[in-house]
Protein backbone atom coordinates (compact mmCIF):
# COMPACT_ATOMS: atom_id res chain seq x y z
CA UNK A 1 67.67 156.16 -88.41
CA UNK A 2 65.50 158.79 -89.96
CA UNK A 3 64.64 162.35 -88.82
CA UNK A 4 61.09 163.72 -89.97
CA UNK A 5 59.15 167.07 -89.21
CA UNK A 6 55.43 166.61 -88.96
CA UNK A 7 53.51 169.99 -89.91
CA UNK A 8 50.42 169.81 -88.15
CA UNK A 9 47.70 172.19 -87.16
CA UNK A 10 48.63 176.21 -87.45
CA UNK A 11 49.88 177.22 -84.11
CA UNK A 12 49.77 181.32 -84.50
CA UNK A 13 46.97 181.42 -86.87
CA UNK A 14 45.88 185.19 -87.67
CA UNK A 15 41.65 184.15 -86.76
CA UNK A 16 43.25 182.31 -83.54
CA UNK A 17 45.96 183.38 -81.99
CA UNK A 18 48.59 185.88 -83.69
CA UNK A 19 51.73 186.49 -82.44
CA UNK A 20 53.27 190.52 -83.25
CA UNK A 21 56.79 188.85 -83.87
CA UNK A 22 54.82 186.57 -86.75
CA UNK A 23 53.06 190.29 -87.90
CA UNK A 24 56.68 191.78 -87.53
CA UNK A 25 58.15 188.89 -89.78
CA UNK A 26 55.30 188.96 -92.65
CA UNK A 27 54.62 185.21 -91.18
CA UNK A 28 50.50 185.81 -91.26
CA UNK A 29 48.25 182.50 -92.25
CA UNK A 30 44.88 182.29 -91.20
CA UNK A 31 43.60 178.59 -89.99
CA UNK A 32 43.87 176.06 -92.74
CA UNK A 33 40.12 175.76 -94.19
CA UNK A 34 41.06 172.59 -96.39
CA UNK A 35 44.02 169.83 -96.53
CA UNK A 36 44.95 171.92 -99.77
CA UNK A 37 45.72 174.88 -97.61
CA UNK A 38 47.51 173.05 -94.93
CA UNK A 39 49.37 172.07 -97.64
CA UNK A 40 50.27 175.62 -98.87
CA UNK A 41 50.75 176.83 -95.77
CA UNK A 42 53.08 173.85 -94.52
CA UNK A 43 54.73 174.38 -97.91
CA UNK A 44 55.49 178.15 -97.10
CA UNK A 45 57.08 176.92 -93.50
CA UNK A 46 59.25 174.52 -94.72
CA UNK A 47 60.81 177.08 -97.15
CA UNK A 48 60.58 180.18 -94.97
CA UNK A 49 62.57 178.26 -92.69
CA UNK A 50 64.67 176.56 -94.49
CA UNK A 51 64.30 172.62 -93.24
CA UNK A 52 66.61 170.30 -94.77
CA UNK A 53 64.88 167.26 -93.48
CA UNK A 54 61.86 165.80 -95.05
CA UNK A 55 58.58 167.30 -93.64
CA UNK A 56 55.36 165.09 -93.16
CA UNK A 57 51.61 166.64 -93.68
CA UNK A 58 49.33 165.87 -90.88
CA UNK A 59 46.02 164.77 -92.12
CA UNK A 60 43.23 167.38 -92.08
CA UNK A 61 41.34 164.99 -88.88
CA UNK A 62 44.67 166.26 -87.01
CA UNK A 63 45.44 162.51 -86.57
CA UNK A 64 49.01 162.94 -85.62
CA UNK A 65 48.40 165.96 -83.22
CA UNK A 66 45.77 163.52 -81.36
CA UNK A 67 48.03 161.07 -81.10
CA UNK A 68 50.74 162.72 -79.96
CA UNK A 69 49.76 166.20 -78.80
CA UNK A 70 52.77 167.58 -80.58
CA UNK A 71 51.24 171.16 -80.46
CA UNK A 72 52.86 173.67 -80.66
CA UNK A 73 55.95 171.83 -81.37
CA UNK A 74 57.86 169.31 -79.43
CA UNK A 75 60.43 166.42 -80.34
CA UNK A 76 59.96 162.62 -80.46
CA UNK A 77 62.21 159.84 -80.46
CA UNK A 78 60.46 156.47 -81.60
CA UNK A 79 61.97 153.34 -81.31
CA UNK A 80 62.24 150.45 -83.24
CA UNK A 81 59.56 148.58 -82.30
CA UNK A 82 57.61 152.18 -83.37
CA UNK A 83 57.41 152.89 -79.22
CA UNK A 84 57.59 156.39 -78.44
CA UNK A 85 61.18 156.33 -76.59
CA UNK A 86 61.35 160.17 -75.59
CA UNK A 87 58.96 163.03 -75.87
CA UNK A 88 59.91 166.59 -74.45
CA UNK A 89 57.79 169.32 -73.35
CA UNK A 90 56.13 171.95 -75.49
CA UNK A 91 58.94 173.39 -77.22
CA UNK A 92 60.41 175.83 -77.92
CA UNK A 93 61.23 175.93 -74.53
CA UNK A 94 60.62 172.47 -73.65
CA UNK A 95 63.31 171.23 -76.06
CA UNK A 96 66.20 169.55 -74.63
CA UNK A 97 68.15 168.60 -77.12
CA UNK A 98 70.53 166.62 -75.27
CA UNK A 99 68.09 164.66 -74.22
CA UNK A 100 67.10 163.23 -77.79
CA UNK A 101 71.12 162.60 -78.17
CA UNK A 102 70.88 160.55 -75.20
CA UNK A 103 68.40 158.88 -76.39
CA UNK A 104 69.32 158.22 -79.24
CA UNK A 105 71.96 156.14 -78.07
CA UNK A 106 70.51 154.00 -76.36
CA UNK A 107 67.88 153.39 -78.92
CA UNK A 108 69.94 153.38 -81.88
CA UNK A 109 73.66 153.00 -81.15
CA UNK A 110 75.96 153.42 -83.76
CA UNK A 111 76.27 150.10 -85.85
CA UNK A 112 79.95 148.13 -85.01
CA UNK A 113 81.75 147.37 -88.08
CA UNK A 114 82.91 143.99 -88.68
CA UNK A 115 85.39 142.50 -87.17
């Protein structure tokens, strides 16, 4: 089992759509221009933050966001077979954590020792 966040397109960008808590926290980017400055900002997130898993780039064609229309932010669970098994709505308020637990255990039980 692995756990990834996927940093994709800037949802409170300063040109788009700021949010005063974001002005109130010093947390000001303006839309990414170039992958290199997705890449700083995504970089800035991840430490601001303080996420312990591994984070994932989306590409600069927003790829991952088409595919999955994971803005602003929501929570996947994908299978084995690379199915998506659970999707939640637009978090933060959409997330459910309990539901990706549940989830989870059906899709990837705990492995049984042997006997």
């Amino acid at each position: 089992m692995a756990f990834y966040v996927v940093y994709i397109l800037e949802a409170h960008a300063s040109n788009v759509w700021q949010m005063e808590s974001n002005v109130k926290q010093g947390v000001v980017f303006a839309m990414p221009k170039s992958i290199g400055e997705r890449e700083s900002v995504a970089d800035s997130c991840v430490r601001n933050l303080h996420i312990q898993i591994p984070a994932l780039l989306d590409d600069f064609s927003d790829s991952t966001e088409k595919a999955y229309t994971g803005w602003p932010d929501r929570l996947y669970v994908i299978d084995r077979d690379g199915k998506v098994a659970m999707k939640t709505a637009a978090g933060p308020f959409g997330f459910h954590p309990e539901e990706v637990e549940r989830t989870l255990r059906v899709t990837a039980p705990p492995a049984q020792p042997p006997p």
